[in-house]
Structures are given as C-alpha cells and as structure tokens.
C-alpha atoms as a PDB file:
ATOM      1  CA  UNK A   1      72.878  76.035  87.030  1.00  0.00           C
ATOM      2  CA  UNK A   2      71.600  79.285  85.959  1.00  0.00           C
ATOM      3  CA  UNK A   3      69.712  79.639  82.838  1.00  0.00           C
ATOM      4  CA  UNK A   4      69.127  82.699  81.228  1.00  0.00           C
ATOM      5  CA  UNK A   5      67.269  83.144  77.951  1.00  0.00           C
ATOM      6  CA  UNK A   6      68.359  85.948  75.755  1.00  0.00           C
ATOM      7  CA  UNK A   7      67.315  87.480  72.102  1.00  0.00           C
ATOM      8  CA  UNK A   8      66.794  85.819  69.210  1.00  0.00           C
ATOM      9  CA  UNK A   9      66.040  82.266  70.860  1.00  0.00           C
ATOM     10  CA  UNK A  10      69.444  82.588  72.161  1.00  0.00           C
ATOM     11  CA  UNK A  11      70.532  80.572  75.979  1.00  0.00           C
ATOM     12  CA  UNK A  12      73.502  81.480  78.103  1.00  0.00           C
ATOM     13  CA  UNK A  13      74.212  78.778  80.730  1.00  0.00           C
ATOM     14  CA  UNK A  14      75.940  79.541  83.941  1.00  0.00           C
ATOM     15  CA  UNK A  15      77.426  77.027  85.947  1.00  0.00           C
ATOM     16  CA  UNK A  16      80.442  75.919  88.342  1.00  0.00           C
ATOM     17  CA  UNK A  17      82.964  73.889  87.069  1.00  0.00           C
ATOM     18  CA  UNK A  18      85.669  71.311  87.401  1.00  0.00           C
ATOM     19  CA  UNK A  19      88.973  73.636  87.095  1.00  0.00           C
ATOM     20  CA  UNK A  20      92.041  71.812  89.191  1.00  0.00           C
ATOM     21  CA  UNK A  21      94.441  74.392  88.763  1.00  0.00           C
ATOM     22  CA  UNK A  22      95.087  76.785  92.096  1.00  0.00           C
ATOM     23  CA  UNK A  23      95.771  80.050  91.273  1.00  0.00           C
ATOM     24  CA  UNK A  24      98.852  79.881  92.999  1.00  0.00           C
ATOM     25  CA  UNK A  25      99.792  78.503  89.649  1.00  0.00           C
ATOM     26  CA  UNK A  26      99.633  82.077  88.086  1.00  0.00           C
ATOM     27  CA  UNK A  27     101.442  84.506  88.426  1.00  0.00           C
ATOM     28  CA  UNK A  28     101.236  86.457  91.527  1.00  0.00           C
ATOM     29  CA  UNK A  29     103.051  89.048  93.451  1.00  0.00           C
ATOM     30  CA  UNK A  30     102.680  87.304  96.977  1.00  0.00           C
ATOM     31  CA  UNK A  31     103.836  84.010  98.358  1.00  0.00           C
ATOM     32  CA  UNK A  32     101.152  82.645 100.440  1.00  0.00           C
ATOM     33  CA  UNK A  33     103.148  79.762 103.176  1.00  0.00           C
ATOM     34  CA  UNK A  34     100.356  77.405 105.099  1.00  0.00           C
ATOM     35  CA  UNK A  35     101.044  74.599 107.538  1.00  0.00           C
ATOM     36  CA  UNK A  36      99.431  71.306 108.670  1.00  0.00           C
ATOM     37  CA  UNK A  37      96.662  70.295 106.708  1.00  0.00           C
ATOM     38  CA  UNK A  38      96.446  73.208 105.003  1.00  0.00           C
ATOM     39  CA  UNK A  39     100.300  73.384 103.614  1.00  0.00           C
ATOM     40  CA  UNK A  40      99.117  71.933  99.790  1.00  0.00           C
ATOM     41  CA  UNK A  41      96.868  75.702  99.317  1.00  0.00           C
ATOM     42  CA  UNK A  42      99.883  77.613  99.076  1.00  0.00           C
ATOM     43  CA  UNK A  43     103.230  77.981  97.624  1.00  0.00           C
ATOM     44  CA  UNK A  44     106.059  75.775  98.607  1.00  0.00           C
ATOM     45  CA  UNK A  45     108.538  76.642 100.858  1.00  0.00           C
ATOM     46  CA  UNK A  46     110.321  74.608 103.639  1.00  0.00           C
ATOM     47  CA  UNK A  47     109.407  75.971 106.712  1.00  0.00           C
ATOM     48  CA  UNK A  48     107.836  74.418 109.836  1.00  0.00           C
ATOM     49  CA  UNK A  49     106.007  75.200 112.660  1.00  0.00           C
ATOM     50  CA  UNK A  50     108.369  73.509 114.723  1.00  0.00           C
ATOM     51  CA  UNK A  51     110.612  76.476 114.187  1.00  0.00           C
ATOM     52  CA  UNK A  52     109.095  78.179 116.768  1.00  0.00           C
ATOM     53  CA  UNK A  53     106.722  78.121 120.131  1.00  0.00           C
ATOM     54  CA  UNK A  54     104.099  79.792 118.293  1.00  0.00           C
ATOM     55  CA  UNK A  55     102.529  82.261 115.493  1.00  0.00           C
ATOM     56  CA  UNK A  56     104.270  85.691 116.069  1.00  0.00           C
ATOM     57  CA  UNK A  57     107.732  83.803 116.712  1.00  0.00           C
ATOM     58  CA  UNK A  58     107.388  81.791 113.650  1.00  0.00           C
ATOM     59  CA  UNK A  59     106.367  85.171 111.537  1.00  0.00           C
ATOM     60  CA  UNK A  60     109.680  86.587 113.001  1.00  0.00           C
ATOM     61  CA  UNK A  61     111.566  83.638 111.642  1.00  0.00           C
ATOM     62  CA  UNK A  62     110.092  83.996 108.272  1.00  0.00           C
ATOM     63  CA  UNK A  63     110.244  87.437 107.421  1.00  0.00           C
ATOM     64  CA  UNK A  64     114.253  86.839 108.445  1.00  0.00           C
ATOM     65  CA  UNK A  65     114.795  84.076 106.236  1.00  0.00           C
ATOM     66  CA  UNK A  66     112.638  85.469 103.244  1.00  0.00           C
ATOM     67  CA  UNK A  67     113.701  89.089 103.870  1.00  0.00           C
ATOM     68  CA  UNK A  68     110.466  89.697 103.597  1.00  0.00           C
ATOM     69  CA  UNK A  69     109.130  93.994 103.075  1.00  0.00           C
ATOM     70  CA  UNK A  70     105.680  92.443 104.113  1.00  0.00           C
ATOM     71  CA  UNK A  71     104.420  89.787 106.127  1.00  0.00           C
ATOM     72  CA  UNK A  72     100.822  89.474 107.795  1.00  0.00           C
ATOM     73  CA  UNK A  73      98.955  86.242 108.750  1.00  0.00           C
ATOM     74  CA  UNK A  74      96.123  84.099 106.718  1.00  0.00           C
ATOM     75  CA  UNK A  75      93.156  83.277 108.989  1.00  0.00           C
ATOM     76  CA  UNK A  76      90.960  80.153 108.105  1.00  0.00           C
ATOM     77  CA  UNK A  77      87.586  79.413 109.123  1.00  0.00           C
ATOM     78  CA  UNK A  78      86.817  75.527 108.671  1.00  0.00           C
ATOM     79  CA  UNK A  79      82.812  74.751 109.208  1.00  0.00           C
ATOM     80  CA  UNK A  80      81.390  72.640 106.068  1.00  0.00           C
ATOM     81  CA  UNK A  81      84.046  73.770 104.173  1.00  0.00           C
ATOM     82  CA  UNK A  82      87.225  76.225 104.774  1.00  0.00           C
ATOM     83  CA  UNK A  83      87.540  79.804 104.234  1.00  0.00           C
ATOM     84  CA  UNK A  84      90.656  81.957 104.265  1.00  0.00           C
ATOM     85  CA  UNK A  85      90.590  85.804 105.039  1.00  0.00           C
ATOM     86  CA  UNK A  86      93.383  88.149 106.147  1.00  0.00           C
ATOM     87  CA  UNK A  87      91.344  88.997 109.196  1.00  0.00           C
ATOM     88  CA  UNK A  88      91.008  87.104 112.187  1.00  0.00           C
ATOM     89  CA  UNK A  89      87.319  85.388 112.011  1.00  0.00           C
ATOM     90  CA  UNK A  90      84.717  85.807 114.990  1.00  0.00           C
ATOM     91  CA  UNK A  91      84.863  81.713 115.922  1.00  0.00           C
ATOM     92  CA  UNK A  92      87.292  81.067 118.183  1.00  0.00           C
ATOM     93  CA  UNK A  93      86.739  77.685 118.258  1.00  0.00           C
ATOM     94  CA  UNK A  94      86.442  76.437 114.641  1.00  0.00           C
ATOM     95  CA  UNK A  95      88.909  79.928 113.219  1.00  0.00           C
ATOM     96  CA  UNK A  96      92.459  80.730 113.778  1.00  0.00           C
ATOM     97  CA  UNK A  97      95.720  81.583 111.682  1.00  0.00           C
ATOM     98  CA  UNK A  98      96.619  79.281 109.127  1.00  0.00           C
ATOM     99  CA  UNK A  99      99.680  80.535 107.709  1.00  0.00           C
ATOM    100  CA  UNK A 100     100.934  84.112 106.091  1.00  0.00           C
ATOM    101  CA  UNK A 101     101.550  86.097 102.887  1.00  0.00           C
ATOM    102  CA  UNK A 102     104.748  87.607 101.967  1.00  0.00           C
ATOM    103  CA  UNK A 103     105.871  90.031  99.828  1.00  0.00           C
ATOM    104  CA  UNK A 104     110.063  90.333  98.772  1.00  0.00           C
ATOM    105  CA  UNK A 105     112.200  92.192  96.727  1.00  0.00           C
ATOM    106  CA  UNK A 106     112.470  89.467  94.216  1.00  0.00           C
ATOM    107  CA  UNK A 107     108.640  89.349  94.013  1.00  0.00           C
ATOM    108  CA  UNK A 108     107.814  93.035  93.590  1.00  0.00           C
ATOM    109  CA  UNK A 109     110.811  92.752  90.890  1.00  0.00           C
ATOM    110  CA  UNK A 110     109.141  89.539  88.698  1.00  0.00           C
ATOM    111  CA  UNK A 111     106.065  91.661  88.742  1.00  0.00           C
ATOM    112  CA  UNK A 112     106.632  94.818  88.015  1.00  0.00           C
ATOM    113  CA  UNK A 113     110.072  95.028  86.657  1.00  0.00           C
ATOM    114  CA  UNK A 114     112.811  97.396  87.611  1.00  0.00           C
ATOM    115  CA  UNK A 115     115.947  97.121  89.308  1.00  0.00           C
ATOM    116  CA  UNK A 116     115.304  98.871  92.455  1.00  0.00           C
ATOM    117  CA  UNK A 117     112.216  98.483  94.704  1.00  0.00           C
ATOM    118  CA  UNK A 118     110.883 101.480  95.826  1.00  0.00           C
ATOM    119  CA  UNK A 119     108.092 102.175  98.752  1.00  0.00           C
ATOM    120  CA  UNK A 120     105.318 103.236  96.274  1.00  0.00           C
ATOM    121  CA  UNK A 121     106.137  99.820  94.320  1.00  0.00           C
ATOM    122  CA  UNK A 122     105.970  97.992  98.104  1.00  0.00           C
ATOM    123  CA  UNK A 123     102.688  99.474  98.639  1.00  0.00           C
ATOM    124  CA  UNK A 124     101.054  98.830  95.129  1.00  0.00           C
ATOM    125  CA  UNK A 125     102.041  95.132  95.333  1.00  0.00           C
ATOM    126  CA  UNK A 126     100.197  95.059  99.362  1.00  0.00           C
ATOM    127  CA  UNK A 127      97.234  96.358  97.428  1.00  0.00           C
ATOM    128  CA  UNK A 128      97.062  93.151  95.521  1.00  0.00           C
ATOM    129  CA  UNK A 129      97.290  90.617  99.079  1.00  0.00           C
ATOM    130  CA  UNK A 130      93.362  90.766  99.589  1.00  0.00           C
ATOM    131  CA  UNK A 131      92.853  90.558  95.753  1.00  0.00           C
ATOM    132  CA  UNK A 132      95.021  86.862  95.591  1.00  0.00           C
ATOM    133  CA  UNK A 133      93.020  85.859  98.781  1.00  0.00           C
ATOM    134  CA  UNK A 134      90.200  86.398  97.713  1.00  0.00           C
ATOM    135  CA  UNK A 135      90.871  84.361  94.569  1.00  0.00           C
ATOM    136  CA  UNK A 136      92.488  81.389  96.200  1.00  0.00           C
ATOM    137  CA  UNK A 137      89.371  81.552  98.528  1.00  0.00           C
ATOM    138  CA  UNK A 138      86.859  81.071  95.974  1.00  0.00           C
ATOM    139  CA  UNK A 139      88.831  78.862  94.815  1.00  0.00           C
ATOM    140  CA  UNK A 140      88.882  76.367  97.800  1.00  0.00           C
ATOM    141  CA  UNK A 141      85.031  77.138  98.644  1.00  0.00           C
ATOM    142  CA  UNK A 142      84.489  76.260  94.603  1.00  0.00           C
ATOM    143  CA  UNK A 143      82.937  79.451  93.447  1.00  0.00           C
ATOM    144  CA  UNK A 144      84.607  78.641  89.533  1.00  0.00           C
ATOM    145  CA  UNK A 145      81.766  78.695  87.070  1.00  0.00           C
ATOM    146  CA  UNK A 146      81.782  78.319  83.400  1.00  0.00           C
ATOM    147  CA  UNK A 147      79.165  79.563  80.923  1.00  0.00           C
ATOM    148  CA  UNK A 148      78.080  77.817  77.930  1.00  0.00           C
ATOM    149  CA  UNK A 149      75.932  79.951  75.112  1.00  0.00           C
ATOM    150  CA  UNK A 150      73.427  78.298  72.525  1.00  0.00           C
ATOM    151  CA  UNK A 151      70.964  79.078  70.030  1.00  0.00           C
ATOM    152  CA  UNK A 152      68.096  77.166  70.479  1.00  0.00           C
ATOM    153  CA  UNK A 153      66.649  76.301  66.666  1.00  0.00           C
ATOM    154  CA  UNK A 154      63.269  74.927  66.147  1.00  0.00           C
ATOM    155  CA  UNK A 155      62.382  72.840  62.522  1.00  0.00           C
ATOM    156  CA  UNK A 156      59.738  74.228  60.382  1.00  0.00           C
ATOM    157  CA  UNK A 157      58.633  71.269  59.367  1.00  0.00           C
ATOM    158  CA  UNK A 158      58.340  68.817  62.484  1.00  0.00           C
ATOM    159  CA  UNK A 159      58.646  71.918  65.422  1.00  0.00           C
ATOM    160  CA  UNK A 160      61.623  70.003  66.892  1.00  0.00           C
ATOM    161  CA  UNK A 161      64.407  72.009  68.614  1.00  0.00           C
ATOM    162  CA  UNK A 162      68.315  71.462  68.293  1.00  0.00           C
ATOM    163  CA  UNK A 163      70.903  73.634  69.896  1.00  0.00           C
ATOM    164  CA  UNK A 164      73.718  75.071  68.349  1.00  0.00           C
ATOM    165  CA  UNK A 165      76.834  75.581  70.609  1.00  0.00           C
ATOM    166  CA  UNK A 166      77.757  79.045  70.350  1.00  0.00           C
ATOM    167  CA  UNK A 167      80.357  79.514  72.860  1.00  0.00           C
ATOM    168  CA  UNK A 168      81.743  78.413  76.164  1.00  0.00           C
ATOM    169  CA  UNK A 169      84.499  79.370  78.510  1.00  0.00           C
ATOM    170  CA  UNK A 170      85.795  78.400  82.246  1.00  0.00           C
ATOM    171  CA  UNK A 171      87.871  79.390  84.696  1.00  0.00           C
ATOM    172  CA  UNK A 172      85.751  82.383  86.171  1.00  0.00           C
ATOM    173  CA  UNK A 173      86.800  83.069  89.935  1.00  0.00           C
ATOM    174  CA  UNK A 174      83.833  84.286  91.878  1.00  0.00           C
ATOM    175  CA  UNK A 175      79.882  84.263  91.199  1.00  0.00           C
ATOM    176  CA  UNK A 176      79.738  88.435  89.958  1.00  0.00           C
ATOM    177  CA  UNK A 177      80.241  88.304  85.924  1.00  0.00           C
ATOM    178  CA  UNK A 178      81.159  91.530  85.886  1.00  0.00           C
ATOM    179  CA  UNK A 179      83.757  91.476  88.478  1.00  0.00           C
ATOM    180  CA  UNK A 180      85.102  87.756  87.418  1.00  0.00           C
ATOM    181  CA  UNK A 181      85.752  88.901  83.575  1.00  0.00           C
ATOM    182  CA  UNK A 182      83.451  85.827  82.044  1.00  0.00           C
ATOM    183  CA  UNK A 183      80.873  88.980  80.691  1.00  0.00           C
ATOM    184  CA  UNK A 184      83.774  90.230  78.585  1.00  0.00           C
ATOM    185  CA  UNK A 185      83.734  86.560  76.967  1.00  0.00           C
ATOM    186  CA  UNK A 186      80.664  87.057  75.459  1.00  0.00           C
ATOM    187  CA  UNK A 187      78.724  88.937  72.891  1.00  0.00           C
ATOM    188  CA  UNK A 188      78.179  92.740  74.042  1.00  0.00           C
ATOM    189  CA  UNK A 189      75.112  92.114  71.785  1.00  0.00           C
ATOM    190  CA  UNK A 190      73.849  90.294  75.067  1.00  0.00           C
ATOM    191  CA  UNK A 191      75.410  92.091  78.182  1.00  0.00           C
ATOM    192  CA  UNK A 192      72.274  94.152  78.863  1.00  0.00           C
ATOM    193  CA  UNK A 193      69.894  91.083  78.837  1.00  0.00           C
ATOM    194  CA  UNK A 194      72.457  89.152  80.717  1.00  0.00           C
ATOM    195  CA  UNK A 195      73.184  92.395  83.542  1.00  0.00           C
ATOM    196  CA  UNK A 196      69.127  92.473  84.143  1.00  0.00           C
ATOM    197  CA  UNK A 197      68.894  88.861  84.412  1.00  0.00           C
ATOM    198  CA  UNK A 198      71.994  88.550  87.404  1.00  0.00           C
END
C-alpha cells in the first residue's frame, strides 16, 4: 500500500484490489479467442484447436468463419504468473501464442455506429487492439488498485486521532494514476501533492 499524506492533515491510500470482473465484460471493439488453459481470459466462441495442424492454419479458419477485417495472434509469457502481449516474447521455452484478436464488421458497427464500415473506421478500431491488451493484461498480472482518501482529525482535548472517510473508488487498470483515470476521482485540490508524491 502506498500512503501519501497531503494538505490539511489529509491521507490518500493507494492500493490493489479485489475486482473479479474481466474487462472483457465491457464493452470493447475486439474479440479476443484463447485456447487450453487459457480459453476462460477471453470471449467465448466455439472454436478448437483441433480445427487445424497448427497456429497459422487455425488463424485461416477463423478469420473465414468470423469474416474477420483483422486478425493477429496473442502471445503469453507464463513464469510466476502469465503475461499476454501482441508480440512474440524472447522465451522460447516458457512463451508462445495463446490465441488471437479479431476485429468484424459487426464489431466496428456496435462501436462506432454507422451502417457501412469504412477503412479509416477499420484502422481506428486496430488502434484500440494494444489498448484492450494491455488492460486485460493488467488485469491477469493484478495491477487493479483502489484508493481510499481520509482526513486524519486529532481531539483537542485528549490528542487522539480519528479518520474521517472522505472518498474511495476501485477498478483502476494499471499502477500510473494519470494514465488509469483514478486522479480524475479525486479532489484537483490535491493532484499536485499527489503528482510529486508518484
């Protein structure tokens, strides 16, 4: 937990938290397919690996069936934990492809609206693959914090303290406040304090 103290006996808390639901939950413009162990990260879908002899074949099969405009693989790297990247890892031995990320028609269209799909709109929603990721990595390496802000009061008469809850808020992908949207949560009476401190 990081603990930062702040004006006016004022204490913002930083810590990870519990928070169960995968951002594959939300709404996003891919479709992110694993296999094996790793099939629960992603979205459902009913394909297997058995449907082909191996990686490239099986991308063929999917961007058929899905009528996919975009497919590209999802590379995992499983040491003490797993993380996912869209680029192949350096490992060869504990790294390898764990799945893909597809974009369709249909997507682009729940996203951005519109009736027809055009290649600008294709390349804006690729744009977003390392974004979604990146989220659903720091997801599975639990990088979610929370932050809790107090005021920390002290008695005149006996010099004991008491905190006063403030605020508090969860669900912050990724360990930069800035980047992860928790600093626009709190006070702007604090951001500077809070930026110097991180």
């Amino acid at each position: 937990m990081q603990e930062i103290k702040l004006k006016d006996n004022h204490v913002l808390r930083i810590e990870t938290c519990d928070f169960n639901e995968s951002p594959r939950e939300d709404c996003n413009v891919t479709q992110m397919i694993f296999f094996g162990n790793h099939s629960h990260l992603g979205d459902e879908h009913d394909f297997s690996s058995d449907m082909a002899n191996n990686w490239e074949e099986l991308e063929q099969v999917i961007q058929k069936q899905t009528k996919a405009v975009h497919i590209q693989k999802i590379y995992g790297y499983s040491h003490s934990g797993l993380t996912i990247s869209t680029s192949p890892f350096s490992c060869r031995w504990d790294s390898g492809v764990l799945g893909f990320c597809i974009i369709t028609k249909e997507d682009i269209r729940n996203i951005f609206g519109g009736k027809k799909v055009t290649q600008k709109d294709i390349d804006k929603a690729i744009e977003q693959i390392e974004g979604e990721v990146k989220v659903l990595d720091q997801y599975i390496s639990g990088e979610i914090y929370q932050f809790e802000l107090v005021k920390i009061n002290t008695c005149e008469c006996c010099e004991e303290t008491s905190e006063e809850h403030i605020d508090s808020c969860g669900g912050f992908y990724g360990s930069d406040i800035e980047e992860n949207g928790m600093l626009e949560y709190i006070a702007e009476e604090f951001h500077a304090e809070i930026l110097e401190a991180v």
